[in-house]
N, C-alpha and C. Protein backbone atom coordinates (compact mmCIF):
# COMPACT_ATOMS: atom_id res chain seq x y z
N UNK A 1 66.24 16.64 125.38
CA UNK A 1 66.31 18.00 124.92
C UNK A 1 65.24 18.81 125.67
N UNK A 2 65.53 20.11 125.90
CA UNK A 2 64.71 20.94 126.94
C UNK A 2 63.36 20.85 126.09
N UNK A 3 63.16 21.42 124.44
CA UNK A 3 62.44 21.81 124.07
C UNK A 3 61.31 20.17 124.07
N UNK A 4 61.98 19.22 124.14
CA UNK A 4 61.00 17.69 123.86
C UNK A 4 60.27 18.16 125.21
N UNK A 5 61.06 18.16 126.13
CA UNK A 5 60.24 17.94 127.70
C UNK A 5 59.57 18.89 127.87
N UNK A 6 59.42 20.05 127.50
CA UNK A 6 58.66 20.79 127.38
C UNK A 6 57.53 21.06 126.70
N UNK A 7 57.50 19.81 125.57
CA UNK A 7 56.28 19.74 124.74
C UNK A 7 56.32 21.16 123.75
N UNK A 8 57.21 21.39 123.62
CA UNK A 8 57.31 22.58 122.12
C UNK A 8 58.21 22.53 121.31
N UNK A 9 58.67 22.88 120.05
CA UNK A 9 59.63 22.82 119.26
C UNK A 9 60.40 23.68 119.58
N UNK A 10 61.86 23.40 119.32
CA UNK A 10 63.23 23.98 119.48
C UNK A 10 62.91 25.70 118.77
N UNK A 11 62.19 25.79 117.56
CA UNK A 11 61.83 27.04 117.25
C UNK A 11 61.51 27.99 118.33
N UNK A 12 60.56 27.38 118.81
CA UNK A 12 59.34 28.00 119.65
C UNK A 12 60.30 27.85 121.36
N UNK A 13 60.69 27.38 121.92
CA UNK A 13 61.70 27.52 122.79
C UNK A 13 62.57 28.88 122.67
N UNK A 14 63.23 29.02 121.64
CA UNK A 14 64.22 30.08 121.24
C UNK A 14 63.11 31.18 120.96
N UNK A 15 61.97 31.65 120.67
CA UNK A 15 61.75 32.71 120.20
C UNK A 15 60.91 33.07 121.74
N UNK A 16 60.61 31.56 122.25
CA UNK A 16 59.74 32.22 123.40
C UNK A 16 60.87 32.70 124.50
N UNK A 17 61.92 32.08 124.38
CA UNK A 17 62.96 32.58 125.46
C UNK A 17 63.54 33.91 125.17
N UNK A 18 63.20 34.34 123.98
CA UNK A 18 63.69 35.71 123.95
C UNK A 18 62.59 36.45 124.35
N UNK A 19 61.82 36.51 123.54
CA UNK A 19 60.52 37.20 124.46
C UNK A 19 60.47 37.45 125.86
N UNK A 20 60.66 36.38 126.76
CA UNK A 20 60.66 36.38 127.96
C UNK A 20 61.66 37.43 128.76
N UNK A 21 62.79 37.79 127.71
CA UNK A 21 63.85 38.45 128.55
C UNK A 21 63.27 40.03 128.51
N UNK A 22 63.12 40.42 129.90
CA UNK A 22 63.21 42.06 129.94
C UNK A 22 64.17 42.97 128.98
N UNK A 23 64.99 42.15 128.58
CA UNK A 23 66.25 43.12 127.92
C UNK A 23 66.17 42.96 126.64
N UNK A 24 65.11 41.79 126.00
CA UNK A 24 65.00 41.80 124.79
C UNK A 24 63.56 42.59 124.28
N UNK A 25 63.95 43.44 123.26
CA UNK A 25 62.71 44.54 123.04
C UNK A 25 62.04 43.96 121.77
N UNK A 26 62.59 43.18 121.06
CA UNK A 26 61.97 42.60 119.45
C UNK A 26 62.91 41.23 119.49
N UNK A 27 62.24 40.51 118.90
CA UNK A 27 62.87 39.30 118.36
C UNK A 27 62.37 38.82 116.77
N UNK A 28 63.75 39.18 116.35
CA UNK A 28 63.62 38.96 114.78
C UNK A 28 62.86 37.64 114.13
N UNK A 29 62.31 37.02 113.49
CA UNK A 29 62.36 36.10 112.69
C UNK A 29 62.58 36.00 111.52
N UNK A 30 62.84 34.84 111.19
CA UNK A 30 63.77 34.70 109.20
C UNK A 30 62.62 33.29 108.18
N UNK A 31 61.67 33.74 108.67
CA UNK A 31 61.00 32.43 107.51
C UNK A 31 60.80 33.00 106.08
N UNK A 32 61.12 31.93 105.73
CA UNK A 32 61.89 31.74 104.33
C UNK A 32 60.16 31.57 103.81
N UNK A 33 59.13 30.94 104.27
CA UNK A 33 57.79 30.67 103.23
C UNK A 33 56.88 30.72 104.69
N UNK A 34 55.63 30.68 104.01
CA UNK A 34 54.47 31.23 104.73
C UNK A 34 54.22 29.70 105.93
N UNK A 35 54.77 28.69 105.54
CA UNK A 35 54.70 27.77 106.24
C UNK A 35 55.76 27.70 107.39
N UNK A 36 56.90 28.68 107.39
CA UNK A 36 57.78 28.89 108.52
C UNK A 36 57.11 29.86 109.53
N UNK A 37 56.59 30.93 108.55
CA UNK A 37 55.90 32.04 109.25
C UNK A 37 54.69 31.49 110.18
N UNK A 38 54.09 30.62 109.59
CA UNK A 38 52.87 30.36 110.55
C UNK A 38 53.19 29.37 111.89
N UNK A 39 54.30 28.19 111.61
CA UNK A 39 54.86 27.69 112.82
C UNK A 39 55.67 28.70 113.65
N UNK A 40 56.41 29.75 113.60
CA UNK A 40 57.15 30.45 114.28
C UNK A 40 56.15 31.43 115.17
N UNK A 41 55.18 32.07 114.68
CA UNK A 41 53.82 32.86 115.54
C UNK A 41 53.36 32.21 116.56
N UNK A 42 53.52 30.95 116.74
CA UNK A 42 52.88 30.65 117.84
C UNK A 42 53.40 30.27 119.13
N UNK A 43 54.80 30.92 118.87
CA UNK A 43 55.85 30.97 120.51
C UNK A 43 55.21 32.37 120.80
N UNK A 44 55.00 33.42 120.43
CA UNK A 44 53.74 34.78 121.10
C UNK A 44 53.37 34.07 121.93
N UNK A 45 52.80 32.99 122.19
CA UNK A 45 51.70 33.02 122.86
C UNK A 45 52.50 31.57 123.88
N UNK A 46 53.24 31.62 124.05
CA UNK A 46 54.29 30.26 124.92
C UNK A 46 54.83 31.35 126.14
N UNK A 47 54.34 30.55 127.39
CA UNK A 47 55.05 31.10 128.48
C UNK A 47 55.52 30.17 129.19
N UNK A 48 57.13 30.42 129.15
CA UNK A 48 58.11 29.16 129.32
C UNK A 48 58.11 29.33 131.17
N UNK A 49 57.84 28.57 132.17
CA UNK A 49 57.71 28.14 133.22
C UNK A 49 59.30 28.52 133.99
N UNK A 50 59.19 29.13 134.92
CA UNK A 50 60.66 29.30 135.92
C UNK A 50 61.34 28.56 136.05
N UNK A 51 61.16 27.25 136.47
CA UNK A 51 61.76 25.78 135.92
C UNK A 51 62.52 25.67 134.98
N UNK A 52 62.14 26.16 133.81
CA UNK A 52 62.61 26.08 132.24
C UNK A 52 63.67 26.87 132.20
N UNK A 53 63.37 28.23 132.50
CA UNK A 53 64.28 29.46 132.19
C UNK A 53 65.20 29.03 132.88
N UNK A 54 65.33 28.58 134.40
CA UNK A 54 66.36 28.17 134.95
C UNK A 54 67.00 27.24 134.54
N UNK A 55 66.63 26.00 133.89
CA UNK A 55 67.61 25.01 133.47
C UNK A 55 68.34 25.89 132.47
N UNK A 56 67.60 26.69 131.52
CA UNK A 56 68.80 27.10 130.87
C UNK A 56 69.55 27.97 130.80
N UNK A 57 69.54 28.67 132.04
CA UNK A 57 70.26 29.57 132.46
C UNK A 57 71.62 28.60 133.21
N UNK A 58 71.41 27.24 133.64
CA UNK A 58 72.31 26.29 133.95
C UNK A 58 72.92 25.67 133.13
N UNK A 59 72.36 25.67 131.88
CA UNK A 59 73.45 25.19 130.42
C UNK A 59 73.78 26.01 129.80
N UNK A 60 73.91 27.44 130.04
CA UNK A 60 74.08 28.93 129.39
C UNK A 60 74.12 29.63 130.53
N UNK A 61 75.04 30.08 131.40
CA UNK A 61 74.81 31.09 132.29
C UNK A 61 74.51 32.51 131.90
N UNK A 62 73.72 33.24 132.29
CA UNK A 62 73.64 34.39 131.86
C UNK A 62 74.85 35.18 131.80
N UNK A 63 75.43 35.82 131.08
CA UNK A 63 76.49 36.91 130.61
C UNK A 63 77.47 35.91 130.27
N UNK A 64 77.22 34.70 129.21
CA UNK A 64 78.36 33.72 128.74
C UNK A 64 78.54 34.63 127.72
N UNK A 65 79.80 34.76 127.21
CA UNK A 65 80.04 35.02 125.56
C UNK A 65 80.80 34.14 124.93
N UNK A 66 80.19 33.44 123.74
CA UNK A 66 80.64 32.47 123.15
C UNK A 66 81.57 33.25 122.43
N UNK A 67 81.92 34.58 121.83
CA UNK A 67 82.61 35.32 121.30
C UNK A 67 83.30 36.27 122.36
N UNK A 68 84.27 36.18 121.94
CA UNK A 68 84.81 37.60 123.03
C UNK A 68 85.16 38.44 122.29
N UNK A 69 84.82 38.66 121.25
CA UNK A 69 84.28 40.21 120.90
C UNK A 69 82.92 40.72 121.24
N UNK A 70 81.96 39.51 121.92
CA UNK A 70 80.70 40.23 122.47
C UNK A 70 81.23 41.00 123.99
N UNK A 71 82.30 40.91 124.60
CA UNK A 71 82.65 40.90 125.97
C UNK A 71 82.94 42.49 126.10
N UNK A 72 82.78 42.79 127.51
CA UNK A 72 83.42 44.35 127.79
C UNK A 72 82.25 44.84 128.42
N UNK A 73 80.66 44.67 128.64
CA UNK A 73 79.56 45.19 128.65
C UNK A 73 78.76 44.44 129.29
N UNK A 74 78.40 44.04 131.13
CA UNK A 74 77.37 43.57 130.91
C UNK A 74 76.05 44.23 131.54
N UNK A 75 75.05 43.75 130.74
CA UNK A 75 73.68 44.82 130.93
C UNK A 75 73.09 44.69 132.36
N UNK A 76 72.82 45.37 132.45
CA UNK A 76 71.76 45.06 133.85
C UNK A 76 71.09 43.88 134.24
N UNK A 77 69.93 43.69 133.08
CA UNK A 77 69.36 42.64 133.27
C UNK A 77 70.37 41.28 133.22
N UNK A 78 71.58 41.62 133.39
CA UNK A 78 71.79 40.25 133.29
C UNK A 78 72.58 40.07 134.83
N UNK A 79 73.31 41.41 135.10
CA UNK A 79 74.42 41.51 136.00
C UNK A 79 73.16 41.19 137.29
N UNK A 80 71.50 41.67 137.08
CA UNK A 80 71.03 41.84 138.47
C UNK A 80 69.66 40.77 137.91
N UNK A 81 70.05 39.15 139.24
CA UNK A 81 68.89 38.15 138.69
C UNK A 81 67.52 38.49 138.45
N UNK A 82 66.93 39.27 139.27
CA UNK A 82 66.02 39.64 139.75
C UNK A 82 65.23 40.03 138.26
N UNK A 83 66.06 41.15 137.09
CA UNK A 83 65.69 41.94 135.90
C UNK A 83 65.45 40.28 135.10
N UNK A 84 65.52 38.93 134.90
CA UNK A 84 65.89 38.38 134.38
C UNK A 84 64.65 37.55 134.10
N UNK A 85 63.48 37.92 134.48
CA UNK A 85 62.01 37.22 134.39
C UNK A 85 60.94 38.46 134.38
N UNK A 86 60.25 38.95 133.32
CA UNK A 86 59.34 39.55 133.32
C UNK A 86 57.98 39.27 134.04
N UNK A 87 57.88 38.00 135.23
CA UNK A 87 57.10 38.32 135.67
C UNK A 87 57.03 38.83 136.96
């Protein structure tokens, strides 16, 4: 699993990979008790490696829609690679 080899939890993978995207402006979280809340804060501070982002941009291509009612629209950052790493 990406998140084992990476030495972080599957949480912290997903919240740091949103973070990372230029196109994402907030990333919600849902903890249910103060003990979700305090493991989930500490993907802030996770900076997932080019390596990383790319594998999973190879098991998820950018502009997949698992729904095709998400389809019809795709954003910039996704249509142009370049927008696709904030650094």
């Amino acid at each position: 699993m990406l998140a084992d080899d990476a030495g972080i939890s599957l949480v912290h993978l997903a919240l740091a990979f949103a973070l990372e995207h230029p196109a994402v402006s907030s990333v919600i979280i849902g903890p249910r008790t103060m003990e979700h809340l305090d493991g989930q804060l500490g993907a802030a501070d996770i900076r997932l490696e080019a390596a990383l982002l790319d594998r999973i941009d190879e098991l998820v291509p950018p502009g997949t829609n698992l729904n095709t009612a998400d389809a019809g629209w795709t954003p910039p950052a996704v249509a142009d690679t370049s927008q696709r790493r904030r650094r």
